[in-house]
C-alpha atoms as a PDB file:
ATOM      1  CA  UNK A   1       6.733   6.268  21.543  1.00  0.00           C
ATOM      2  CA  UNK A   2       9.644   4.456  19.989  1.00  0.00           C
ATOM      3  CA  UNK A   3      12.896   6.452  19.264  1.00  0.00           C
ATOM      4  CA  UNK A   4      16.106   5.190  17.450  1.00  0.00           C
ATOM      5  CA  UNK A   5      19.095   7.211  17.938  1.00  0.00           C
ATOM      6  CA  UNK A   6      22.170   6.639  15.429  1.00  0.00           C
ATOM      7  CA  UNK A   7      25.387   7.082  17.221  1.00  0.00           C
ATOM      8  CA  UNK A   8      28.634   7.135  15.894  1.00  0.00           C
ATOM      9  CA  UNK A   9      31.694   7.115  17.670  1.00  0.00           C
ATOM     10  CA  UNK A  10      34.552   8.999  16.484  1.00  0.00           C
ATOM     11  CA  UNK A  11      38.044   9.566  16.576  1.00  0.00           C
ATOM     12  CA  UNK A  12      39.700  12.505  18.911  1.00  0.00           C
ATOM     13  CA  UNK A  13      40.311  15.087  16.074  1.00  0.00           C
ATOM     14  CA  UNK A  14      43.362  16.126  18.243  1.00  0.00           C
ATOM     15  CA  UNK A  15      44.725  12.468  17.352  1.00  0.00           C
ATOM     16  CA  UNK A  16      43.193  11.788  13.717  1.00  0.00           C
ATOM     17  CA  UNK A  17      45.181  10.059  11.743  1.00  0.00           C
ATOM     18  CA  UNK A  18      44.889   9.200   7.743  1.00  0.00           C
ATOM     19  CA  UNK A  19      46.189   5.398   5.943  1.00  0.00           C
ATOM     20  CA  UNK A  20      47.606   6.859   3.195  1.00  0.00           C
ATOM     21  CA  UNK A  21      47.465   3.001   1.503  1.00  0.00           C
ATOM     22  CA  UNK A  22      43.619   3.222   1.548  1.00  0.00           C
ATOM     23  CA  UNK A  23      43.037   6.849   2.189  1.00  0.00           C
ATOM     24  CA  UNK A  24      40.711   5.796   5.355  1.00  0.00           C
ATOM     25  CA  UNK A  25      40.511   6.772   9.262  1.00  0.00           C
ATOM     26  CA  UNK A  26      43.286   4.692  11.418  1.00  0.00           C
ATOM     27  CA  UNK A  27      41.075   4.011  14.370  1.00  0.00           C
ATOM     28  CA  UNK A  28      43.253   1.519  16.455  1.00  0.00           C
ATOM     29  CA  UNK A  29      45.223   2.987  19.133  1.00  0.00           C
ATOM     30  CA  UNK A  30      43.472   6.525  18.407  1.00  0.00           C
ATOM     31  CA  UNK A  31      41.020   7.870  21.492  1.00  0.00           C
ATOM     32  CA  UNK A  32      37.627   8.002  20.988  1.00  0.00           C
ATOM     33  CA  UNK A  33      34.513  10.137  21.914  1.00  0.00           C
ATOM     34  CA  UNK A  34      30.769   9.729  21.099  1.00  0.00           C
ATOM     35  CA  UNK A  35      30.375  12.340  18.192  1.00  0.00           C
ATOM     36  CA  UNK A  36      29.084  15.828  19.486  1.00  0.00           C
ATOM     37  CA  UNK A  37      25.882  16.295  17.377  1.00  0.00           C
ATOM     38  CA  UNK A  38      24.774  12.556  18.382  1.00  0.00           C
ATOM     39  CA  UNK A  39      24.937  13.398  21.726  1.00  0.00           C
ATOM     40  CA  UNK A  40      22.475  16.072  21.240  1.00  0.00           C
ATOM     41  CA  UNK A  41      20.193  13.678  19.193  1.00  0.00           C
ATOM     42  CA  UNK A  42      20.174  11.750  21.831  1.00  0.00           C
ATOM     43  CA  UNK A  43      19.215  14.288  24.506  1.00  0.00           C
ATOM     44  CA  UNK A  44      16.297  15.140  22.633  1.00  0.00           C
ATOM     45  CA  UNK A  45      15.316  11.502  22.940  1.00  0.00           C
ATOM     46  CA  UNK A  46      15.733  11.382  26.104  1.00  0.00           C
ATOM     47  CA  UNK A  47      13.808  14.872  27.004  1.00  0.00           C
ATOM     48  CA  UNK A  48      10.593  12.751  25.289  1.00  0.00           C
ATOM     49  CA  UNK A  49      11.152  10.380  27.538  1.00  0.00           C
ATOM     50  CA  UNK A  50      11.574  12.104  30.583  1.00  0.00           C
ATOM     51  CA  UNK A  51       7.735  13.967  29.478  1.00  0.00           C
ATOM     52  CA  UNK A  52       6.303  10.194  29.343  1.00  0.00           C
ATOM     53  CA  UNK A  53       8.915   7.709  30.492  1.00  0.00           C
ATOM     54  CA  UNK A  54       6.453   5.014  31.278  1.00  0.00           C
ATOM     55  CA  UNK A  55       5.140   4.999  27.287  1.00  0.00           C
ATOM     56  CA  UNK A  56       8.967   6.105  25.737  1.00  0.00           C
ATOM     57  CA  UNK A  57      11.412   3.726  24.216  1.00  0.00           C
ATOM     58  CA  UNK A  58      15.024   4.993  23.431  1.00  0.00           C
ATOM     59  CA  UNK A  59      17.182   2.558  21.638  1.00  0.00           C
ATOM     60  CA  UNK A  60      21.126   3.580  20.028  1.00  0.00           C
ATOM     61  CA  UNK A  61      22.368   1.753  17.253  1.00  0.00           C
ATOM     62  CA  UNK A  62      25.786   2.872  15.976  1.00  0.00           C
ATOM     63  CA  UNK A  63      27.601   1.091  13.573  1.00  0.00           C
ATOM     64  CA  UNK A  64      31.348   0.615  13.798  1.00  0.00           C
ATOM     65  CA  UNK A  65      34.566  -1.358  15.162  1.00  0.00           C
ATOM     66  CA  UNK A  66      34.396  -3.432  18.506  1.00  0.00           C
ATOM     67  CA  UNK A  67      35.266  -0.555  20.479  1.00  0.00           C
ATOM     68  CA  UNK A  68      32.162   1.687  19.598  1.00  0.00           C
ATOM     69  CA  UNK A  69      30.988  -0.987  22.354  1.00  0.00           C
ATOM     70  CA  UNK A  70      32.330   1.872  25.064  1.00  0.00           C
ATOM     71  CA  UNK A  71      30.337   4.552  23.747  1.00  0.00           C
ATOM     72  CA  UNK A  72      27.053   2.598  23.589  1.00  0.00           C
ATOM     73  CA  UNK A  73      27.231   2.191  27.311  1.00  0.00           C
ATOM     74  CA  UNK A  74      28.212   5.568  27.724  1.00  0.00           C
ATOM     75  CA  UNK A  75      24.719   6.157  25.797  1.00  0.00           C
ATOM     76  CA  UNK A  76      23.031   4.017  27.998  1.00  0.00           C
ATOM     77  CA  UNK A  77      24.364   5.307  31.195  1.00  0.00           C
ATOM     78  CA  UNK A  78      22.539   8.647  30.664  1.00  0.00           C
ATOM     79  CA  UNK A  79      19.279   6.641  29.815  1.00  0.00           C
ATOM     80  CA  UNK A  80      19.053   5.085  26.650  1.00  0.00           C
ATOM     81  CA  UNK A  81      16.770   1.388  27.166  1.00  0.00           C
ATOM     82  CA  UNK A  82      18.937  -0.595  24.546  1.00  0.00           C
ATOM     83  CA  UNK A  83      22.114  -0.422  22.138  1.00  0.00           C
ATOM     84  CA  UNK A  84      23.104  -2.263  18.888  1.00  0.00           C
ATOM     85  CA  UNK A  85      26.525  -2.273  17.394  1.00  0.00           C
ATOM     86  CA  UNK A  86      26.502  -2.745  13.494  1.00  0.00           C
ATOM     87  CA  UNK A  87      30.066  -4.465  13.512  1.00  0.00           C
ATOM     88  CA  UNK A  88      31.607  -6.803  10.593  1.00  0.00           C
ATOM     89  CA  UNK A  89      34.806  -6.405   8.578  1.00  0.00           C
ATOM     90  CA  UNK A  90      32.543  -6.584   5.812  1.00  0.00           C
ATOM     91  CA  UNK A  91      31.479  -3.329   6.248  1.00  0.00           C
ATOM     92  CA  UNK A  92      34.878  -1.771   6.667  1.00  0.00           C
ATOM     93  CA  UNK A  93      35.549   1.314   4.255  1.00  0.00           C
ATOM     94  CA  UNK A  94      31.850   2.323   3.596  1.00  0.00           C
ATOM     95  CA  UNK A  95      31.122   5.881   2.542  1.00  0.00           C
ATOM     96  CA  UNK A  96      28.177   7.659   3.428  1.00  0.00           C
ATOM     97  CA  UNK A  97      25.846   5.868   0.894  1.00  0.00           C
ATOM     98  CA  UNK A  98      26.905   2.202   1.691  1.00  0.00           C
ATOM     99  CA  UNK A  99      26.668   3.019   5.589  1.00  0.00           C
ATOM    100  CA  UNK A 100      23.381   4.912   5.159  1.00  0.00           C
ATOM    101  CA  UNK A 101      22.273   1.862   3.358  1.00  0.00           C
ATOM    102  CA  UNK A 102      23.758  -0.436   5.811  1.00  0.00           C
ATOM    103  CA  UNK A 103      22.162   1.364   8.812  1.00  0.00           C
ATOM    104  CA  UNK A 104      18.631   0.849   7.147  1.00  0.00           C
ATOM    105  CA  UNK A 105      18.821  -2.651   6.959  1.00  0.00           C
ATOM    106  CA  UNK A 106      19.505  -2.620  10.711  1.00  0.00           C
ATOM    107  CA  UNK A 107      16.630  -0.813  11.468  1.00  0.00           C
ATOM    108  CA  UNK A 108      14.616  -2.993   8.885  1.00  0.00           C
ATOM    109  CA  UNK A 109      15.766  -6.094  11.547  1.00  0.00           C
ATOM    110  CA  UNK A 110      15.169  -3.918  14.575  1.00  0.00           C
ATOM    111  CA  UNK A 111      11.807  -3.157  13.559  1.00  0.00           C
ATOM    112  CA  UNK A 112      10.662  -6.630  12.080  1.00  0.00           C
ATOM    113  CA  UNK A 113      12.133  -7.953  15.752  1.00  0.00           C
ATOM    114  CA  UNK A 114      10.900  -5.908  18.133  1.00  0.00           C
ATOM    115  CA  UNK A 115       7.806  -3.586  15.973  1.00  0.00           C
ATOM    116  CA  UNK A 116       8.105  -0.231  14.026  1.00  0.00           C
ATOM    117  CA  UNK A 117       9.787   3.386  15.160  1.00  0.00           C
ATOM    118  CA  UNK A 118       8.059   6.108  15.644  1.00  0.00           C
ATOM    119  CA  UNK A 119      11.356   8.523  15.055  1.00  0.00           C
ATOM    120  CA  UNK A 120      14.949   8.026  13.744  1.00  0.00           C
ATOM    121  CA  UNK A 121      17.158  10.871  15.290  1.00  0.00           C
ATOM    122  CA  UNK A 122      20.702  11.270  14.297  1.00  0.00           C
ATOM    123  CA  UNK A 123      23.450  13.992  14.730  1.00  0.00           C
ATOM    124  CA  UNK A 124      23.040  16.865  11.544  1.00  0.00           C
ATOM    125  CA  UNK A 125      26.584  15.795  10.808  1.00  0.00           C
ATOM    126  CA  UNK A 126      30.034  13.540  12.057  1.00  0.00           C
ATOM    127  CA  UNK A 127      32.803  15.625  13.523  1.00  0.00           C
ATOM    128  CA  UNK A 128      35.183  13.391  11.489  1.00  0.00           C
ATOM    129  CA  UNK A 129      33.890  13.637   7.991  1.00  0.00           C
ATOM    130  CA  UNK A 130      31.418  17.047   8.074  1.00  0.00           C
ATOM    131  CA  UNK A 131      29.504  15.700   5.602  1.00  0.00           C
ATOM    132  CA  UNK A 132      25.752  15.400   7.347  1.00  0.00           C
ATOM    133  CA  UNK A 133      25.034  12.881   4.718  1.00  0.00           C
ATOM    134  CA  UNK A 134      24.478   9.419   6.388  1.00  0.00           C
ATOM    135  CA  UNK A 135      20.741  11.115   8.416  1.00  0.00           C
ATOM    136  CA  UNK A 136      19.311  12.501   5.097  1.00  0.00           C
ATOM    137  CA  UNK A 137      20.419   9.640   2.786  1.00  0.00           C
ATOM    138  CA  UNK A 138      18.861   6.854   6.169  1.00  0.00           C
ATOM    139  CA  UNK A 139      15.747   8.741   5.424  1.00  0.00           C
ATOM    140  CA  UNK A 140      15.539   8.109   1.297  1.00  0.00           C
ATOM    141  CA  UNK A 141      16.083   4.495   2.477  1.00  0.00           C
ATOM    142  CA  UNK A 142      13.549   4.050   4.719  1.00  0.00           C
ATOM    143  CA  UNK A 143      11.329   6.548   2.554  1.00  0.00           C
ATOM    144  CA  UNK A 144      10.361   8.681   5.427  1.00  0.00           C
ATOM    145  CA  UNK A 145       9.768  12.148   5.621  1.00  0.00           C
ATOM    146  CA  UNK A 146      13.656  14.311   7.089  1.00  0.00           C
ATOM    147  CA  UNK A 147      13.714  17.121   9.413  1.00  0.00           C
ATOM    148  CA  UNK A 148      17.353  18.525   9.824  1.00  0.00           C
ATOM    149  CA  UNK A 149      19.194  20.875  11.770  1.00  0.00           C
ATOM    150  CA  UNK A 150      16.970  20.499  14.498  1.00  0.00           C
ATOM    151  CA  UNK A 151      17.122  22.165  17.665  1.00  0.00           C
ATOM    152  CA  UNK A 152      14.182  20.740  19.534  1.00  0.00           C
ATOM    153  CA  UNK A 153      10.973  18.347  19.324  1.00  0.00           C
ATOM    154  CA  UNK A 154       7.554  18.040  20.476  1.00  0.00           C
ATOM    155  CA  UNK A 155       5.128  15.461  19.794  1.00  0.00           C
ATOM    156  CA  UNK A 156       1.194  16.181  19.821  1.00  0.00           C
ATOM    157  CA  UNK A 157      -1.916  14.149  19.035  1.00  0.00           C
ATOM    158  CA  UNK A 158       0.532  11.772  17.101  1.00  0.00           C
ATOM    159  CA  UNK A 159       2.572  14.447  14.919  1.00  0.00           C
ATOM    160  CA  UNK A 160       5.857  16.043  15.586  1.00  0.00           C
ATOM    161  CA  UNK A 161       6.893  19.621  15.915  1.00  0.00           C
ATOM    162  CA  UNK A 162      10.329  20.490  15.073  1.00  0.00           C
ATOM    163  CA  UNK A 163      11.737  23.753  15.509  1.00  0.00           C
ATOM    164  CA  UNK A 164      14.575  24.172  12.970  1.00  0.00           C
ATOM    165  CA  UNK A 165      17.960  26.911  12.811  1.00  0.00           C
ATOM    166  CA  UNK A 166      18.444  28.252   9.040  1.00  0.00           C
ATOM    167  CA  UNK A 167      20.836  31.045   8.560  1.00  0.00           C
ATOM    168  CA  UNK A 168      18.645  33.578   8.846  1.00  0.00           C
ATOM    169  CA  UNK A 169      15.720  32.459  10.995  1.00  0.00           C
ATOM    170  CA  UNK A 170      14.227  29.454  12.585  1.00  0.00           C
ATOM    171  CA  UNK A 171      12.155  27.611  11.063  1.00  0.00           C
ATOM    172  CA  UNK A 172       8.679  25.649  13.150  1.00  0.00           C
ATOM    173  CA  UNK A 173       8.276  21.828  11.080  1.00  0.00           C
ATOM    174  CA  UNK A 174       5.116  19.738  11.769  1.00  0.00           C
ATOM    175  CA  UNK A 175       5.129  16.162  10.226  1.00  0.00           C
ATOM    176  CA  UNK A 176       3.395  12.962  10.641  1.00  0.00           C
ATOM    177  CA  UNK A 177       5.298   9.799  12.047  1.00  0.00           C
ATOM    178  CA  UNK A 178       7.658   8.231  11.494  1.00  0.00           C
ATOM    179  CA  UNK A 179       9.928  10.748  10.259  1.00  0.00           C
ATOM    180  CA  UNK A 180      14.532  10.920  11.086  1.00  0.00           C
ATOM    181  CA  UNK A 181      15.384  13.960  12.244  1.00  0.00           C
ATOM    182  CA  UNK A 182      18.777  15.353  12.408  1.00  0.00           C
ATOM    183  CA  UNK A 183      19.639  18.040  15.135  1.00  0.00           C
ATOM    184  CA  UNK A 184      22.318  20.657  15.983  1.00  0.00           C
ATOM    185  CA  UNK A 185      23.738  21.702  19.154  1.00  0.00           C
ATOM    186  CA  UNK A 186      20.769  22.277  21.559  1.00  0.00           C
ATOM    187  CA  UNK A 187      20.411  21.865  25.274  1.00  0.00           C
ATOM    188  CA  UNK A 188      22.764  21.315  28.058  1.00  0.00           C
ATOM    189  CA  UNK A 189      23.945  17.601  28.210  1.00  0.00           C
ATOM    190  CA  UNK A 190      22.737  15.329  31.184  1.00  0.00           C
ATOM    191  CA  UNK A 191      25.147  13.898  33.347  1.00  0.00           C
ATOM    192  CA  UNK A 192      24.926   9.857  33.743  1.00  0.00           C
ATOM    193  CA  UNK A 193      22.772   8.693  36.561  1.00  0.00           C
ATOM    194  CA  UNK A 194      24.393   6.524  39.318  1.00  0.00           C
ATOM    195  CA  UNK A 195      21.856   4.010  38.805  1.00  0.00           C
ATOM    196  CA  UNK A 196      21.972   3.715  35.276  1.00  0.00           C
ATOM    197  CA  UNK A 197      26.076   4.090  35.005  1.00  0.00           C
ATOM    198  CA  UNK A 198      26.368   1.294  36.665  1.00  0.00           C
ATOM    199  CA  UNK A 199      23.457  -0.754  34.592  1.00  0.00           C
ATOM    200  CA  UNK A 200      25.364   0.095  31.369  1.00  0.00           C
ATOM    201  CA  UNK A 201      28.368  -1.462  32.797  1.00  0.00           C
ATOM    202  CA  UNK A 202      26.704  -5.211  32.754  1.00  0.00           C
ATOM    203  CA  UNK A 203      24.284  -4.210  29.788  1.00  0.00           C
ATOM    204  CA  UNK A 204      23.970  -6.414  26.516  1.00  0.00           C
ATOM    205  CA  UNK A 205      25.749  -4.873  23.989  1.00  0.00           C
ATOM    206  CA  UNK A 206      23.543  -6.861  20.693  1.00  0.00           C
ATOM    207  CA  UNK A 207      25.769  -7.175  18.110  1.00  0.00           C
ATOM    208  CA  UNK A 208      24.305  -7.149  14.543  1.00  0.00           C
ATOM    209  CA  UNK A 209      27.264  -8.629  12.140  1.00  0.00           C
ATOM    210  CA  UNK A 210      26.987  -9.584   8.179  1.00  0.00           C
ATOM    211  CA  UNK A 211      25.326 -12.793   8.702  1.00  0.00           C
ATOM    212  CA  UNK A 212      21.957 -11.462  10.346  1.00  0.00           C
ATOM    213  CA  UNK A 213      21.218  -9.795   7.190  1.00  0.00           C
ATOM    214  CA  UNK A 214      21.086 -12.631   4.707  1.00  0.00           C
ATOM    215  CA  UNK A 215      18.909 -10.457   1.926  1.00  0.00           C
ATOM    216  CA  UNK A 216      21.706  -7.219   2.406  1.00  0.00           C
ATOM    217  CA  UNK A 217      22.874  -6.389  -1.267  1.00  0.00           C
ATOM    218  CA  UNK A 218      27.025  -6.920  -0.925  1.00  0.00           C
ATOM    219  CA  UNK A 219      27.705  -4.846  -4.205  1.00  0.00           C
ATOM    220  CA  UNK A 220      26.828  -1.904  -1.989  1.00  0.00           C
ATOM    221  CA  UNK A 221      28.195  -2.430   1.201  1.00  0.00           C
ATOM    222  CA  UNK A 222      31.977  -1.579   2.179  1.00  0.00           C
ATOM    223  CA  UNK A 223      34.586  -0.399  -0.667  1.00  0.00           C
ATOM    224  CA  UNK A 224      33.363  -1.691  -3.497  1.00  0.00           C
ATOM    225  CA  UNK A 225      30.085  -0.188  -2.578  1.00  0.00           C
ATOM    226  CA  UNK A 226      30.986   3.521  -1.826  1.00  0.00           C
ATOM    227  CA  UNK A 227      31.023   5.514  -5.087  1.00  0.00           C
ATOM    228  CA  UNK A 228      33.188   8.115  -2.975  1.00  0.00           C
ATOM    229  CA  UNK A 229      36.939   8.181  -3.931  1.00  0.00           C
ATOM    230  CA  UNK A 230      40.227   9.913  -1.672  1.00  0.00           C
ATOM    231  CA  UNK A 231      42.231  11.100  -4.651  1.00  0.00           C
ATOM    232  CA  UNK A 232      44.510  11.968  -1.912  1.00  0.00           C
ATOM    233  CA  UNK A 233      44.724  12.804   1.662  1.00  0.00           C
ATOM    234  CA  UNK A 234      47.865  15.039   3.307  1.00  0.00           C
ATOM    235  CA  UNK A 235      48.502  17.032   5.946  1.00  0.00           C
ATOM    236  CA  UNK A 236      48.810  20.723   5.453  1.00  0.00           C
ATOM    237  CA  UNK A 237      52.467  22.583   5.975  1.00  0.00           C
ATOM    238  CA  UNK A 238      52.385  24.767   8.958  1.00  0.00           C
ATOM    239  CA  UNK A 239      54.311  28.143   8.513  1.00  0.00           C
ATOM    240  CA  UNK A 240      55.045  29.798  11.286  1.00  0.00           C
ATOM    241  CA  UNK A 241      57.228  32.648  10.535  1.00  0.00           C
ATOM    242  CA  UNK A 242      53.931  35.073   9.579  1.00  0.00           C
ATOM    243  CA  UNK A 243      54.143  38.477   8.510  1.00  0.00           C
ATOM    244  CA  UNK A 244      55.094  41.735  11.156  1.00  0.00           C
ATOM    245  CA  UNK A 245      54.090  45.282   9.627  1.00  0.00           C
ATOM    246  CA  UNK A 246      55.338  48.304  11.822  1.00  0.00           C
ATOM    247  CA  UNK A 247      53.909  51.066   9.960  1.00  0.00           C
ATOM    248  CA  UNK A 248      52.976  54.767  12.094  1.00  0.00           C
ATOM    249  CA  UNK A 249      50.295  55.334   9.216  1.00  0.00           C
ATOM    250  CA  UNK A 250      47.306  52.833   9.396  1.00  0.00           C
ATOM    251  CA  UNK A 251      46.406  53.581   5.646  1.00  0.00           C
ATOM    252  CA  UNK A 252      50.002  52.808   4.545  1.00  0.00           C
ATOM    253  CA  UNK A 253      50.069  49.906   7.093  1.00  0.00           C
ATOM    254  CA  UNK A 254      47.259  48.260   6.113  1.00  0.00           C
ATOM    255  CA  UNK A 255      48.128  48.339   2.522  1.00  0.00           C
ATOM    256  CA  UNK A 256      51.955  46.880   2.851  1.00  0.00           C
ATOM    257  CA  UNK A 257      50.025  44.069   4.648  1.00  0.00           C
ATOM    258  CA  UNK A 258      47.554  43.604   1.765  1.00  0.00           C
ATOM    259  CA  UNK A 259      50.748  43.272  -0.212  1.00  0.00           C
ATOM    260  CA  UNK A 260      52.692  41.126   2.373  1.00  0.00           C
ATOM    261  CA  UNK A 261      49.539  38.643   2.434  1.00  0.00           C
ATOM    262  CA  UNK A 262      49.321  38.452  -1.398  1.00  0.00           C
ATOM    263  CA  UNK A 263      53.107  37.605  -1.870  1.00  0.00           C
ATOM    264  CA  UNK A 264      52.728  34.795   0.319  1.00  0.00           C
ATOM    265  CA  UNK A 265      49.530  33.918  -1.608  1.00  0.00           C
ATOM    266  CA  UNK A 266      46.841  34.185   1.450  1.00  0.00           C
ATOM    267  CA  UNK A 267      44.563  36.132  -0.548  1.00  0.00           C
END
């Protein structure tokens, strides 16, 4: 089985900071982590392959700046096989749409390269945007069936069984491959193996830039190809003051702070 995990790397939320020229991410200087639900993506990968890791293929693809380079290795210190950065000024500024659309030309080249996938995993959404867009809208590009808010996989007699978490229940999803799934928080993370930590350290990083897809449609790609606009971007005003009620009667208490929220326009 052949599994490609999308991995994006994003920045600290602690330390996020806003252009407010182009409404977009500043990601220079600002510390980076592999985004949470990818990492649980890719566990799930990897728990196929540890149930058949002679016949299991895990390869990452993420695309991004330079510096996503440290998070690939990070993903292939725990046990991912290969990792492709998606990486050209070309594509700076994409939206969801124009990186969803990006991301399936790179798995168009992938698989013409190196044969088809059998499963597309991703994240069910980026800690940085929350918009769980990019896995669903992959899918429509490929035209593959979509699975999301996964919390775990099995694969029998060629089909995959997917259990998902709706708000009420969870939900059991069988589907023929290939198919992109998009998972939640699941199991416990692995720790990095000695062996492969230090692997991932002299491990090819391939880098997949503008130029290696010469049929790519540039009216879609980057700014000019994300119908999503920033009217405008700010930073809310803390107030720290609050409101103190010191009221015997909880009735009478609770109703001066109804009144005290409601002047300062909380409700």
């Amino acid at each position: 089985m052949k599994i490609l995990v999308c991995a994006k790397q994003v920045p600290d939320t602690t330390e996020m900071k806003i252009d407010p020229e182009t409404n977009t991410l500043i990601r220079r200087g600002v510390p980076s982590i592999l985004n949470t639900y990818d990492s649980y993506a890719l566990e799930q990968a990897l728990q196929l392959k540890d149930r058949d890791p002679e016949n299991t293929k895990v390869v990452v693809v993420s695309m991004g700046p330079p510096q996503a380079e440290g998070m690939l290795r990070d993903c292939l210190a725990v046990g991912a096989d290969e990792a492709y950065l998606v990486t050209d000024r070309k594509f700076g500024g994409s939206d969801t749409l124009a990186t969803s659309y990006i991301l399936s030309q790179a798995v168009e080249k992938l698989q013409e390269e190196d044969g088809p996938f059998d499963a597309i995993f991703c994240g069910k959404q980026a800690i940085d945007g929350d918009t769980a867009q990019v896995g669903p809208e992959l899918a429509e590009h490929m035209d593959i069936p979509q699975i999301t808010y996964g919390l775990n996989v099995e694969v029998k007699d060629g089909k995959a069984v997917i259990e998902r978490e709706l708000d009420s229940c969870h939900q059991v999803v069988e589907t023929q491959m290939p198919f992109l799934a998009t998972f939640n928080k699941t199991d416990e993370l692995r720790y990095a193996r000695v062996r492969n930590a230090l692997h991932s350290k002299k491990a090819e990083i391939k880098y997949l830039t503008f130029d290696e897809f010469p049929n790519i449609d540039t009216t879609a790609i980057g700014l000019k190809g994300s119908p999503t606009r920033v009217v405008k971007s700010y930073t809310p005003e803390s107030h720290k003051e609050g409101i103190r009620i010191q009221e015997a009667d909880p009735n009478l208490a609770a109703k001066r702070l109804v009144s005290a929220m409601e002047h300062a326009k909380v409700l």
